[in-house]
N, C-alpha and C. Protein backbone atom coordinates (compact mmCIF):
# COMPACT_ATOMS: atom_id res chain seq x y z
N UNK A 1 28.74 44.82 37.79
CA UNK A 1 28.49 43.42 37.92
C UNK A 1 27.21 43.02 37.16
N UNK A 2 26.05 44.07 37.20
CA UNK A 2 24.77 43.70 36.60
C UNK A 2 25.15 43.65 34.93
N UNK A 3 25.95 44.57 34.86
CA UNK A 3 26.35 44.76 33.36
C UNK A 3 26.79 43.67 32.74
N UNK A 4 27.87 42.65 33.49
CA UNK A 4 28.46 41.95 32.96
C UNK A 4 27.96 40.81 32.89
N UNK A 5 26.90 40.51 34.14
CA UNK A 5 26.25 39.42 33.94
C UNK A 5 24.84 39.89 32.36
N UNK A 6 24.22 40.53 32.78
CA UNK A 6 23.63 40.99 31.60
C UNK A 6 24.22 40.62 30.07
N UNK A 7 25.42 41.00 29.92
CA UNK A 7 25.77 41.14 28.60
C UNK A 7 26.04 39.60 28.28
N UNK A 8 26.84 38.70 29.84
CA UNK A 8 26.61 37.10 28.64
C UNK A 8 25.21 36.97 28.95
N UNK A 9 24.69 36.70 29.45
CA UNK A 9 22.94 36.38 29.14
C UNK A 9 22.51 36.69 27.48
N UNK A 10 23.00 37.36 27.12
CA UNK A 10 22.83 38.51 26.06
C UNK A 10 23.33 37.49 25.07
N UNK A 11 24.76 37.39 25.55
CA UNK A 11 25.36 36.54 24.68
C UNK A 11 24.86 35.06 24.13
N UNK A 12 24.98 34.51 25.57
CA UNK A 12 24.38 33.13 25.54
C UNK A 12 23.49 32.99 24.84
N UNK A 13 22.55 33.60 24.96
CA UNK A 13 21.16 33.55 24.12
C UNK A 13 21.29 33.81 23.10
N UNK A 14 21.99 34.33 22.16
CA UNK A 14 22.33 34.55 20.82
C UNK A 14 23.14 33.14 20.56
N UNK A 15 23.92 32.28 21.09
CA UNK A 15 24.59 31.47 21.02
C UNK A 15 23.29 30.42 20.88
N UNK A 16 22.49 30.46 21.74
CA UNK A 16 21.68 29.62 21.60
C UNK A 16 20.30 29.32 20.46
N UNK A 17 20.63 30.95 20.17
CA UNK A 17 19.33 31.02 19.20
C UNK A 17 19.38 30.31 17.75
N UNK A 18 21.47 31.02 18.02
CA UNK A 18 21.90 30.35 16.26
C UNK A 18 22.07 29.17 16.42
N UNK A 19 22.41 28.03 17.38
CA UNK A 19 22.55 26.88 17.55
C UNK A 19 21.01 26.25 16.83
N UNK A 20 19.60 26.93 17.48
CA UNK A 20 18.88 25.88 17.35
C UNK A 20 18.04 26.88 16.09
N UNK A 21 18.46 27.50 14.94
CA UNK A 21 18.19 27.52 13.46
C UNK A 21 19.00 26.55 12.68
N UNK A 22 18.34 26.13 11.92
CA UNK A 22 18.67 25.82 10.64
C UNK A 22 18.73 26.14 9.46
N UNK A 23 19.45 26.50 8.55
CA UNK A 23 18.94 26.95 7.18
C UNK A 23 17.83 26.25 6.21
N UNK A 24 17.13 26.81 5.75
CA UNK A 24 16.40 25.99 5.07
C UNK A 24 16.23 26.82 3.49
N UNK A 25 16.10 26.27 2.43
CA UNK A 25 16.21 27.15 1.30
C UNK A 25 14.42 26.29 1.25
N UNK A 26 13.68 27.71 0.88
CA UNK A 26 12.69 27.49 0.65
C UNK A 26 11.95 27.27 -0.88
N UNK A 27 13.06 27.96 -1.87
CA UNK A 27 12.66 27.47 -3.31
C UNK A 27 12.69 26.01 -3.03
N UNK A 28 13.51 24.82 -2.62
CA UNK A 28 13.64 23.71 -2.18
C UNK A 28 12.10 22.95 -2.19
N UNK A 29 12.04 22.49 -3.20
CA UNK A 29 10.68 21.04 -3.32
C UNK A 29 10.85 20.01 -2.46
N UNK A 30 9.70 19.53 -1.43
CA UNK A 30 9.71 18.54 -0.81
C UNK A 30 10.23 17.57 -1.25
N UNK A 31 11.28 16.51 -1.28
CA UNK A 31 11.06 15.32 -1.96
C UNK A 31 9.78 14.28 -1.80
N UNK A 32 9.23 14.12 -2.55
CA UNK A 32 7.98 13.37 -2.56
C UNK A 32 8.50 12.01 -1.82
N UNK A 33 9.62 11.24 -2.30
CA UNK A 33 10.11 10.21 -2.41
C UNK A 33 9.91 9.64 -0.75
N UNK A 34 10.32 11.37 -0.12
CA UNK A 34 10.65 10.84 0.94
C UNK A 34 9.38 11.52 1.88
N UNK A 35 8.10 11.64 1.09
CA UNK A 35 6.70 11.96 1.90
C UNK A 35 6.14 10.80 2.88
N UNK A 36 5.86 11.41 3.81
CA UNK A 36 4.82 10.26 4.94
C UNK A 36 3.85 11.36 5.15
N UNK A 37 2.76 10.63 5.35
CA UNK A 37 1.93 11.30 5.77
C UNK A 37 1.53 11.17 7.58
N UNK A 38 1.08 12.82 7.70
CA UNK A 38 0.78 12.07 9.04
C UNK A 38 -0.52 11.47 9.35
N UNK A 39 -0.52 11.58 10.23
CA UNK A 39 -1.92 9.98 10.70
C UNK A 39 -3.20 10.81 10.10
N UNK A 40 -3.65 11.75 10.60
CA UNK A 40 -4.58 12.83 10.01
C UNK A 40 -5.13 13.21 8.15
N UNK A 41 -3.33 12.84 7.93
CA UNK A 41 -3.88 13.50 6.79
C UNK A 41 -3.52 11.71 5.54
N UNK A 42 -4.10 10.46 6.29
CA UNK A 42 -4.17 9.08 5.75
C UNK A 42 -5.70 8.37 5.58
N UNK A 43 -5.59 7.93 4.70
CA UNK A 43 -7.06 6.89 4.71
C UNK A 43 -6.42 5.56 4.75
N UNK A 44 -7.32 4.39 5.23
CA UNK A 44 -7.02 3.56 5.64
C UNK A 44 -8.00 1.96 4.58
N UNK A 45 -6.52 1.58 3.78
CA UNK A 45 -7.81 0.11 3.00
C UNK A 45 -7.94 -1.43 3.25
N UNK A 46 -8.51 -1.79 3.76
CA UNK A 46 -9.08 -3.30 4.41
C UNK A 46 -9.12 -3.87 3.17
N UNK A 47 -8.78 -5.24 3.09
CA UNK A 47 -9.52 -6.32 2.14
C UNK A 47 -8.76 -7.65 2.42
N UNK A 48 -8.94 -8.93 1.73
CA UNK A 48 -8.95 -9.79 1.98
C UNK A 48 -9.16 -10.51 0.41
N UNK A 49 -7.97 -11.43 0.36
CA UNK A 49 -8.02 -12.25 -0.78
C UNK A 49 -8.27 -13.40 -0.81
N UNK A 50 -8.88 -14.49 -1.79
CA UNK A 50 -8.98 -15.75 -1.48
C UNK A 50 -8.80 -16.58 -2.85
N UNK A 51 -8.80 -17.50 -2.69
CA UNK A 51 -8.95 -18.65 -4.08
C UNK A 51 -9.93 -19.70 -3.66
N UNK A 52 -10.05 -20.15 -4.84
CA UNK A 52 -11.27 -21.77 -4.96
C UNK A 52 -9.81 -23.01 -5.49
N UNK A 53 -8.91 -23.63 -4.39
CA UNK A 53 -8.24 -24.72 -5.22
C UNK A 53 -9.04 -25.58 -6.02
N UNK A 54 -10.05 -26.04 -5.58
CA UNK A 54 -10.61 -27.42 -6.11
C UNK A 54 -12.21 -26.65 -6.91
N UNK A 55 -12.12 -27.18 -7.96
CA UNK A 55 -13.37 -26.66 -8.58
C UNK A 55 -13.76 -28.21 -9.03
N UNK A 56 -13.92 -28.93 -9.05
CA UNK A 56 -14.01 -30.57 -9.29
C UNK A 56 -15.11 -30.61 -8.91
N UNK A 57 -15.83 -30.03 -7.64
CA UNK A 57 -17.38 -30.45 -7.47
C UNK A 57 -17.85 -29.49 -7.91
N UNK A 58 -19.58 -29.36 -7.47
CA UNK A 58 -20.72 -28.49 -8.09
C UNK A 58 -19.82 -26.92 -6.96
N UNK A 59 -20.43 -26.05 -7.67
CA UNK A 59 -20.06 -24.45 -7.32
C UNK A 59 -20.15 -24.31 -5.85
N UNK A 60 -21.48 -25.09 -5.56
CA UNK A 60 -21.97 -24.87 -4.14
C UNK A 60 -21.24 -25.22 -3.28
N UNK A 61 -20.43 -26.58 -3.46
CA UNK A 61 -19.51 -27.12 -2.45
C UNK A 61 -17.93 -26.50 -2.38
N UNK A 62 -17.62 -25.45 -3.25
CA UNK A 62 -16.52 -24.73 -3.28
C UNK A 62 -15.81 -24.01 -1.71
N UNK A 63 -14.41 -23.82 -1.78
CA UNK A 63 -14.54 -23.85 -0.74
C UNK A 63 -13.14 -22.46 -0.57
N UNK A 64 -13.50 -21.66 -0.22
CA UNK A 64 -12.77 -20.32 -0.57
C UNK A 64 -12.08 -20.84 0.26
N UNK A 65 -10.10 -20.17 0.24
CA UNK A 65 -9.17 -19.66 1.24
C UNK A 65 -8.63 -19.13 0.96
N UNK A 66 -7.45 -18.78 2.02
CA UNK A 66 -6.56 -17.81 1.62
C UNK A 66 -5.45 -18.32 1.25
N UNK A 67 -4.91 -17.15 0.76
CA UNK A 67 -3.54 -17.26 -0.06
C UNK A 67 -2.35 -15.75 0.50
N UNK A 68 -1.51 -16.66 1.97
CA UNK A 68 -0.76 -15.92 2.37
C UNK A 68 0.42 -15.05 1.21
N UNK A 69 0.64 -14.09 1.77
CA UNK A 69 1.90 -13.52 1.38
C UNK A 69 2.20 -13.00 -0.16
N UNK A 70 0.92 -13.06 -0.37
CA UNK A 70 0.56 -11.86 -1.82
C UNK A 70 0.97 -10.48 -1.61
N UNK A 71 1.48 -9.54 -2.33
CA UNK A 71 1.88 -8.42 -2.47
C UNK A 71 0.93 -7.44 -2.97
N UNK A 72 0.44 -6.36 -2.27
CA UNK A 72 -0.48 -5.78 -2.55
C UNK A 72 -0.07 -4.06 -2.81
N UNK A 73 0.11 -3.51 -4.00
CA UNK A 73 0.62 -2.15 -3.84
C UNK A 73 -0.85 -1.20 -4.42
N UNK A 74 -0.54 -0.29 -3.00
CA UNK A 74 -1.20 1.27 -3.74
C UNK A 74 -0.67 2.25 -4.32
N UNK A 75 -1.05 3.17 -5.41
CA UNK A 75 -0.39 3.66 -5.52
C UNK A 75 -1.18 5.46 -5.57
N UNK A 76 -0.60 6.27 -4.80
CA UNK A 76 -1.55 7.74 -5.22
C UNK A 76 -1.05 8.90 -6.20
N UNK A 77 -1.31 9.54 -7.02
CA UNK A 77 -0.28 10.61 -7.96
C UNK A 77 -0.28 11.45 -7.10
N UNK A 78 1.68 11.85 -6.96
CA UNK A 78 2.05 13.16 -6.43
C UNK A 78 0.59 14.25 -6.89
N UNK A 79 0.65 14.56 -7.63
CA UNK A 79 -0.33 15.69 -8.18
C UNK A 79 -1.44 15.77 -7.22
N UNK A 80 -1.84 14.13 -6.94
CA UNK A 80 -3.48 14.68 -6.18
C UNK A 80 -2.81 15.18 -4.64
N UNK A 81 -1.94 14.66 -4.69
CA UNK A 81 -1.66 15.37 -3.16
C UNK A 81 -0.85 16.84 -3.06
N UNK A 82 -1.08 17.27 -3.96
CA UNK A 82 -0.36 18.73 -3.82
C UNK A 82 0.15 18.46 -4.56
N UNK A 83 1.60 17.74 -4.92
CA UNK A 83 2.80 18.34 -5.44
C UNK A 83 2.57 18.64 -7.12
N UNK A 84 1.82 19.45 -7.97
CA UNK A 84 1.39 19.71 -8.94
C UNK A 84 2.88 19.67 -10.19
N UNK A 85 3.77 19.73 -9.69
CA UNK A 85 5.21 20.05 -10.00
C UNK A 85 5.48 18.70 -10.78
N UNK A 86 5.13 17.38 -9.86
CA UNK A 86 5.93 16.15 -9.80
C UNK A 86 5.14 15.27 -10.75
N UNK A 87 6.10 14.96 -11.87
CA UNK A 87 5.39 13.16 -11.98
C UNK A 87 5.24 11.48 -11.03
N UNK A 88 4.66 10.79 -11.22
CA UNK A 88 4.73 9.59 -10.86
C UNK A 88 3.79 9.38 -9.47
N UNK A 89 4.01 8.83 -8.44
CA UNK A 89 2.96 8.07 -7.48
C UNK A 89 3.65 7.65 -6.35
N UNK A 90 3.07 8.16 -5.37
CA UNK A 90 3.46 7.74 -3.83
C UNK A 90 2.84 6.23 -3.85
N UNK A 91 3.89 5.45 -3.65
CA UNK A 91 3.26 3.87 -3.25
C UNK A 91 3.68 3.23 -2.38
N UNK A 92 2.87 2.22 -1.66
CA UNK A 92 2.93 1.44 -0.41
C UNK A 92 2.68 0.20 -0.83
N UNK A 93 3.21 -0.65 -0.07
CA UNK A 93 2.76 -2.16 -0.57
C UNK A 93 3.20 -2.80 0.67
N UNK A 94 2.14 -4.19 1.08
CA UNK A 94 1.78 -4.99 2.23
C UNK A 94 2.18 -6.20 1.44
N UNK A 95 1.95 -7.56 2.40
CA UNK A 95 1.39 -8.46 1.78
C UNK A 95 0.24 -9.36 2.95
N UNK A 96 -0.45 -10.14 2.03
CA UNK A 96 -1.72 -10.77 3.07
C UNK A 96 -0.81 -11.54 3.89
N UNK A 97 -1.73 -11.52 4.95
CA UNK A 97 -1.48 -12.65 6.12
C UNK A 97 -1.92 -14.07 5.95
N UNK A 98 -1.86 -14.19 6.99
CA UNK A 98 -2.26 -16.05 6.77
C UNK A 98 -3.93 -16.14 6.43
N UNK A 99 -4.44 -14.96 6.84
CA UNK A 99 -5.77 -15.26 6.63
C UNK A 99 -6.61 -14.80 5.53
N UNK A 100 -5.23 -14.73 4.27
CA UNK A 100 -5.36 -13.79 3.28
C UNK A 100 -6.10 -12.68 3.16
N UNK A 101 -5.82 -11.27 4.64
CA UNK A 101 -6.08 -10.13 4.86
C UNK A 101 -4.93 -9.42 4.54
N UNK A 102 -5.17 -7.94 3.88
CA UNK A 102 -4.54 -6.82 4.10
C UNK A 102 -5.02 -5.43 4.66
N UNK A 103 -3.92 -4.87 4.90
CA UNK A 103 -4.39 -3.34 5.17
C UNK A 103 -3.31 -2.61 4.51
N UNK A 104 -3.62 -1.36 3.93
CA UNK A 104 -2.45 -0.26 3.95
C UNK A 104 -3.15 1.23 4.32
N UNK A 105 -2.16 1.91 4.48
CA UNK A 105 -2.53 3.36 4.97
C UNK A 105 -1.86 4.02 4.12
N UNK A 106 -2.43 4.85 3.15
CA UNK A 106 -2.20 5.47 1.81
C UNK A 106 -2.34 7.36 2.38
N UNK A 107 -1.33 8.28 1.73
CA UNK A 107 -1.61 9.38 1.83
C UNK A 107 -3.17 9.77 1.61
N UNK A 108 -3.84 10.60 1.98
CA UNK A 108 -5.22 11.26 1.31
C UNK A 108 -4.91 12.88 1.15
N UNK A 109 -5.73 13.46 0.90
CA UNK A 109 -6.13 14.90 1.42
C UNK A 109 -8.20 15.12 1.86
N UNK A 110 -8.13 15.99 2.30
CA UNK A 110 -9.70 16.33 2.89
C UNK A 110 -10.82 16.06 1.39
N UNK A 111 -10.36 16.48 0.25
CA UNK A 111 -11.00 16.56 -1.19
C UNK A 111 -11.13 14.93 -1.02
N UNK A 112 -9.71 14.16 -1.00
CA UNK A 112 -9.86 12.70 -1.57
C UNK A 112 -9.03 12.42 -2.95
N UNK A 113 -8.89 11.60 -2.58
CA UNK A 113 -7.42 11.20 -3.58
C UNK A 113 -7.97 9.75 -4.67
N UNK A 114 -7.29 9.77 -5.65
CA UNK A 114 -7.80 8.08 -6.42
C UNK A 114 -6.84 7.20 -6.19
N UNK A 115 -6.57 6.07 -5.32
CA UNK A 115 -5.77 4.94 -5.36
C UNK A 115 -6.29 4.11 -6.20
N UNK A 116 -4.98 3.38 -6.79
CA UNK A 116 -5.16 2.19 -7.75
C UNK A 116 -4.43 1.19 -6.89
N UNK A 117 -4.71 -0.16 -7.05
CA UNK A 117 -4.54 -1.37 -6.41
C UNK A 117 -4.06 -2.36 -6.49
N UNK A 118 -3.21 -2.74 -7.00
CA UNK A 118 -2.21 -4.16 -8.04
C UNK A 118 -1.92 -5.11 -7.08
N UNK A 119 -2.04 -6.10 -7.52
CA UNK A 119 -1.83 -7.48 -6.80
C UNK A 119 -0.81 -8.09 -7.82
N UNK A 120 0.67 -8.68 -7.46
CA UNK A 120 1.08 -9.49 -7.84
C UNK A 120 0.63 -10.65 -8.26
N UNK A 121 0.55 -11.32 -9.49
CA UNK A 121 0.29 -12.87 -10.35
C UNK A 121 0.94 -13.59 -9.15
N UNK A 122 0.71 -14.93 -8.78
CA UNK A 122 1.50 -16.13 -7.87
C UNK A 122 1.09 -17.56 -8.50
N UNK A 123 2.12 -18.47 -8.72
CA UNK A 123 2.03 -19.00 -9.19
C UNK A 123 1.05 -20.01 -7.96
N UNK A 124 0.36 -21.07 -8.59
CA UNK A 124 -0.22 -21.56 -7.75
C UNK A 124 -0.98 -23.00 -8.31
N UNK A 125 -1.50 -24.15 -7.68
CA UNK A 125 -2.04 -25.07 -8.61
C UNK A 125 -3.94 -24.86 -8.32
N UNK A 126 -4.68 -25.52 -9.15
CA UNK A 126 -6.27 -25.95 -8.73
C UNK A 126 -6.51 -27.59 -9.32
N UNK A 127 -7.38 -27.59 -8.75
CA UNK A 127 -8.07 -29.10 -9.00
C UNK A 127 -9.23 -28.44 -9.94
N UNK A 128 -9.38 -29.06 -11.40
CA UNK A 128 -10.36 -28.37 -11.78
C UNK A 128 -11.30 -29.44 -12.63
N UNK A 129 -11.10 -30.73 -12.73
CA UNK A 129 -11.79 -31.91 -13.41
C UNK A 129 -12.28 -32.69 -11.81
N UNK A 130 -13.69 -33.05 -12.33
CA UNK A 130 -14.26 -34.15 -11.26
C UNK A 130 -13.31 -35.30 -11.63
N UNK A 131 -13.08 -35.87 -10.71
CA UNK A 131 -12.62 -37.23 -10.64
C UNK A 131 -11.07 -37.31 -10.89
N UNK A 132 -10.45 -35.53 -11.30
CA UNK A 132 -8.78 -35.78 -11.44
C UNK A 132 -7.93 -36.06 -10.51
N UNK A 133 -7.21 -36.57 -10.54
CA UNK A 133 -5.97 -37.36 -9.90
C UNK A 133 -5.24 -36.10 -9.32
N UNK A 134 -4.92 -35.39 -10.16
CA UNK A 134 -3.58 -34.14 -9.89
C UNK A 134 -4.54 -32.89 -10.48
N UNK A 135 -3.47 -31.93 -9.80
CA UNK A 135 -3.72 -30.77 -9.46
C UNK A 135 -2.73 -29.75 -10.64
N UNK A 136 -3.68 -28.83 -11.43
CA UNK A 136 -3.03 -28.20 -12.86
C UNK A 136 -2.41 -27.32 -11.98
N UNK A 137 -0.77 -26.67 -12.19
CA UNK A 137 0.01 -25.53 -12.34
C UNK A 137 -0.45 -24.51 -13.52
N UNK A 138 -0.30 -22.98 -12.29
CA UNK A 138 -0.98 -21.87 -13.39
C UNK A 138 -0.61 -20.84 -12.19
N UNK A 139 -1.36 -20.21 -12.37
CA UNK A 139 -0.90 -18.72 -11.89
C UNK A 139 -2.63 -17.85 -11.55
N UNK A 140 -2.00 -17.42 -10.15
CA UNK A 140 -3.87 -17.00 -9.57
C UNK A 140 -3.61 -15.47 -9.79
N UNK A 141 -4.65 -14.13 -10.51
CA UNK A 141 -4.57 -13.15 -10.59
C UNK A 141 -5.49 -12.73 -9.63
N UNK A 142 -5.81 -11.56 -9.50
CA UNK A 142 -6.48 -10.62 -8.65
C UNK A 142 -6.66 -9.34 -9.14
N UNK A 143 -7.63 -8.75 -9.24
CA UNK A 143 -7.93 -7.33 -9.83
C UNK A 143 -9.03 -6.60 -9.35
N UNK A 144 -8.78 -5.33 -8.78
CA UNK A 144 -9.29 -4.44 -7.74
C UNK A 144 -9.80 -3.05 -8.71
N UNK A 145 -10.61 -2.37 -8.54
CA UNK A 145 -11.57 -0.93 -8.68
C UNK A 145 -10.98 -0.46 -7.95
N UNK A 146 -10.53 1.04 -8.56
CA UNK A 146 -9.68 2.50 -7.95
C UNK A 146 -10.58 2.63 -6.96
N UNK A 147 -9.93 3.27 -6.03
CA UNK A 147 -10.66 3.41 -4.68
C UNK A 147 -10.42 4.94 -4.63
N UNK A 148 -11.94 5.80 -4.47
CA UNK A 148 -11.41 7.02 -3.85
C UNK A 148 -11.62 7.24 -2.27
N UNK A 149 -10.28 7.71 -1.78
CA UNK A 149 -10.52 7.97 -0.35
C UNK A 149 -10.04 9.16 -0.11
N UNK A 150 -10.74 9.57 1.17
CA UNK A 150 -10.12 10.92 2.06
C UNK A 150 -9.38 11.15 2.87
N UNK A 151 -8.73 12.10 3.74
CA UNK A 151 -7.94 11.48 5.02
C UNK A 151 -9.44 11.11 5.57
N UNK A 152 -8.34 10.52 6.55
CA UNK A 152 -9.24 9.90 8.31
C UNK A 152 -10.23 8.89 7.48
N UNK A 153 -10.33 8.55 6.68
CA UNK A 153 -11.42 7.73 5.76
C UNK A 153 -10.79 6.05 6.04
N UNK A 154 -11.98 4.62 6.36
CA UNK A 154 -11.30 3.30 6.24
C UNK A 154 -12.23 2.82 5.38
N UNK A 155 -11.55 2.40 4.59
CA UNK A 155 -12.49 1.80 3.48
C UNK A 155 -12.24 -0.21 3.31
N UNK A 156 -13.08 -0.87 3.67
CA UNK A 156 -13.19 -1.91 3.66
C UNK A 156 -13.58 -2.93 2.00
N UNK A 157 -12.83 -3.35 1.63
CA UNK A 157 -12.85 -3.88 0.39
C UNK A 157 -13.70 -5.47 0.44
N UNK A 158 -14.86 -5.69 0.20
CA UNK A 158 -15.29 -7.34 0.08
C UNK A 158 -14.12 -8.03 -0.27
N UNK A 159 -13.92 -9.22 0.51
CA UNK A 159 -13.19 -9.95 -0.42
C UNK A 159 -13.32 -10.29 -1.66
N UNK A 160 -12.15 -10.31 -2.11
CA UNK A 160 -11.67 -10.61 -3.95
C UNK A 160 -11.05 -12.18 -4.08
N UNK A 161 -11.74 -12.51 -4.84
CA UNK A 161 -11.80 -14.13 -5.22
C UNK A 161 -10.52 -14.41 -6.23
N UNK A 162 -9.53 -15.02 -6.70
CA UNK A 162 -8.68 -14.54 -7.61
C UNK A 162 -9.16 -15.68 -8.88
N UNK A 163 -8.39 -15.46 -9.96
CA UNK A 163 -9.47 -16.08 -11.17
C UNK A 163 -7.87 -17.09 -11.40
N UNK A 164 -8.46 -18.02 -11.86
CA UNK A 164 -6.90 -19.03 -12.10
C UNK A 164 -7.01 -19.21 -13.80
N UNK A 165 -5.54 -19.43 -14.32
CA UNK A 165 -5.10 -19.55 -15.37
C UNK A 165 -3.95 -20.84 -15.89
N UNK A 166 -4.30 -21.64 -16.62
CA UNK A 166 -3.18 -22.55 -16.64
C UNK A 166 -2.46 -22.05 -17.09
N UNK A 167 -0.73 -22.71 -16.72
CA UNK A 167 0.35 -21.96 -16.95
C UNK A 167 1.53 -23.36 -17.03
N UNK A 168 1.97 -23.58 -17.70
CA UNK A 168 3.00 -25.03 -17.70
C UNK A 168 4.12 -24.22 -17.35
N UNK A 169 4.96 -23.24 -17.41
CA UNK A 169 6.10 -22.78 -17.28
C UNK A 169 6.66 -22.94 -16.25
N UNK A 170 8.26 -23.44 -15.99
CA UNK A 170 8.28 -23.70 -14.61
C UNK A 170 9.26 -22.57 -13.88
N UNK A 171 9.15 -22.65 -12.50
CA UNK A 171 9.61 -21.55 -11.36
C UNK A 171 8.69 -21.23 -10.15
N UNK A 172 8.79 -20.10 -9.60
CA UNK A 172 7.85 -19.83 -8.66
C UNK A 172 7.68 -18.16 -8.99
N UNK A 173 8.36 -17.65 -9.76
CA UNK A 173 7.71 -16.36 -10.10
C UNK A 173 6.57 -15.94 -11.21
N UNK A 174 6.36 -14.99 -11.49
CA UNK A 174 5.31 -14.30 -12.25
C UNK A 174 5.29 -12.99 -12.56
N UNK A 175 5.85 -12.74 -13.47
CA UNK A 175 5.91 -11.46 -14.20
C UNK A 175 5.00 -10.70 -14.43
């Protein structure tokens, strides 16, 4: 009786062992594509965008805001994060809030990694003559300094002012 109970125990557990392996081929490259990092091994980037609509008075009376729903991408090279193998860049992208704030949480490693920072063009108008009636169509840019970060690192960006450009073309995109 001890025998027989013994031997499925025996069994079972072999049943169970192969149930919970998986094969895994280890020549097999991570797909980058499909990397997350975990919380540990992320740095974390703050900032905040704004514009001047009306430039019509003196500098002093200018009057910064925001500009919701801008698109903000990071981007880090496979390479700095290990994968020495891979071309191209792990990227994330947000967009500001109403209070033209962002955040993203970008892979790092302990060394520190170089993110680069791109802001989508938006089309947008300013007031830029004292005494004008209407408001010129153009397009507001934004342009950010590589950021190096580490994991566990938050790096807070001053706000970025965006620079305006007249633009007559019509739509609502920006290439």
């Amino acid at each position: 009786m001890k025998k027989k109970y013994l031997l499925s125990m025996l069994a079972f557990g072999a049943i169970l062992i192969s149930a919970s392996c998986t094969k895994e081929d280890p020549a097999k490259p991570i797909d980058p594509s499909s990397y997350t990092a975990a919380a540990e091994k992320q740095a974390t980037i703050s900032g905040k965008l704004l514009i001047v609509s009306n430039i019509s008075e003196s500098q002093a009376s200018w009057i910064y805001s925001a500009l919701p729903g801008i698109t903000i991408m990071a981007t880090v090279s496979y390479s700095s994060l290990g994968f020495d193998d891979m071309e191209g860049a792990f990227a994330v992208s947000t967009q500001t809030n109403s209070n033209g704030e962002f955040t993203l949480k970008v892979p790092a490693t302990t060394s520190g990694v170089r993110v680069s920072l791109t802001v989508n063009d938006t089309k947008g108008t300013q007031r830029q003559s004292i005494g004008a009636a209407g408001m010129i169509s153009g397009k507001w840019s934004f342009s950010f300094s590589d950021q190096s970060v580490r994991s566990g690192q938050e790096v807070i960006i001053p706000a970025v002012s965006g620079t305006f450009q007249k633009d007559s073309s019509v739509g609502d995109l920006v290439y």
